[in-house]
Protein backbone atom coordinates (compact mmCIF):
# COMPACT_ATOMS: atom_id res chain seq x y z
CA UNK A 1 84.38 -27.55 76.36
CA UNK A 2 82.42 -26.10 79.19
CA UNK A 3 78.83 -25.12 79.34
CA UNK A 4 79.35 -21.34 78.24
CA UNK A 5 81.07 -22.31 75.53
CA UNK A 6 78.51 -24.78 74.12
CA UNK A 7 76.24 -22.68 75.32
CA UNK A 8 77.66 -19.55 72.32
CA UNK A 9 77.88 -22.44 70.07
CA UNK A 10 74.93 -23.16 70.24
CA UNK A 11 73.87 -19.58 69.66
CA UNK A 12 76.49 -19.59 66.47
CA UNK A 13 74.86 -22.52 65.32
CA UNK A 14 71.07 -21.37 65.79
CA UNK A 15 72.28 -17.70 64.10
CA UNK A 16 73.96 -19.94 60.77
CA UNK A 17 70.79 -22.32 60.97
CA UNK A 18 68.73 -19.26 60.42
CA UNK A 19 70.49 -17.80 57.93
CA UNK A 20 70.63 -20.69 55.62
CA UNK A 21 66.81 -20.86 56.14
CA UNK A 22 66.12 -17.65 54.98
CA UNK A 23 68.39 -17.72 51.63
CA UNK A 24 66.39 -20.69 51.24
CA UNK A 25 63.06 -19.11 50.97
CA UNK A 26 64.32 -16.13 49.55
CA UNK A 27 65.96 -18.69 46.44
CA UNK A 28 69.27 -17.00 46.95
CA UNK A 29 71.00 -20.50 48.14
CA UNK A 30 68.98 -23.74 48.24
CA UNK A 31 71.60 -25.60 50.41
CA UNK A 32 69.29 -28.06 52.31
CA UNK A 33 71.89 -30.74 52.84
CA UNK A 34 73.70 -27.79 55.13
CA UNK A 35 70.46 -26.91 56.88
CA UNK A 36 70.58 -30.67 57.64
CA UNK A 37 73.77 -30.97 59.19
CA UNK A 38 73.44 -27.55 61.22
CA UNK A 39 70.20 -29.08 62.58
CA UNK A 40 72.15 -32.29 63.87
CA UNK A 41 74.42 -30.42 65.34
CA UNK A 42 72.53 -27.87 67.33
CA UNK A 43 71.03 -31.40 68.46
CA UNK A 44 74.50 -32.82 69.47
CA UNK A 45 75.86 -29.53 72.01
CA UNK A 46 72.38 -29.61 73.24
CA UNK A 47 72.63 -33.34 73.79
CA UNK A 48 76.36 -32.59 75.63
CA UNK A 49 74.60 -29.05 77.56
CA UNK A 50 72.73 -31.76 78.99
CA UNK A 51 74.59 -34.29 79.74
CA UNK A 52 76.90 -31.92 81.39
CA UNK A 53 74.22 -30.46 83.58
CA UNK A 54 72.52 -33.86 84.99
CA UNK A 55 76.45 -35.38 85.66
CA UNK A 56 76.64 -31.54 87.76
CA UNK A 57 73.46 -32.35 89.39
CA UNK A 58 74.68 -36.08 90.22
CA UNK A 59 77.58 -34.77 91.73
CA UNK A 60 75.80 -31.87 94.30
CA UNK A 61 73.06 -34.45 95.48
């Protein structure tokens, strides 16, 4: 995958994350386990975003 498309993953995942959040509080769906998961991996393409730019940066210097 390339770096714009982590990078809207990322923003898929953050948008879902949030949502399961809120129908937490509000009672509606008390899915925690899936709150877990989407936290891991929001972790994981941010992990790979990164990766991706430092081996970029390795290869201009």
């Amino acid at each position: 995958m390339t770096i714009d498309e982590l990078a809207s993953k990322l923003i898929e995942l953050k948008e879902e994350n949030m949502r399961i959040r809120c129908n937490t509080v509000l009672q509606t769906d008390s899915d925690v386990h899936q709150m877990k998961k989407t936290r891991r991996d929001i972790a994981r393409v941010k992990t790979v975003i990164h990766e991706k730019n430092r081996a970029a940066q390795t290869e201009n210097a």
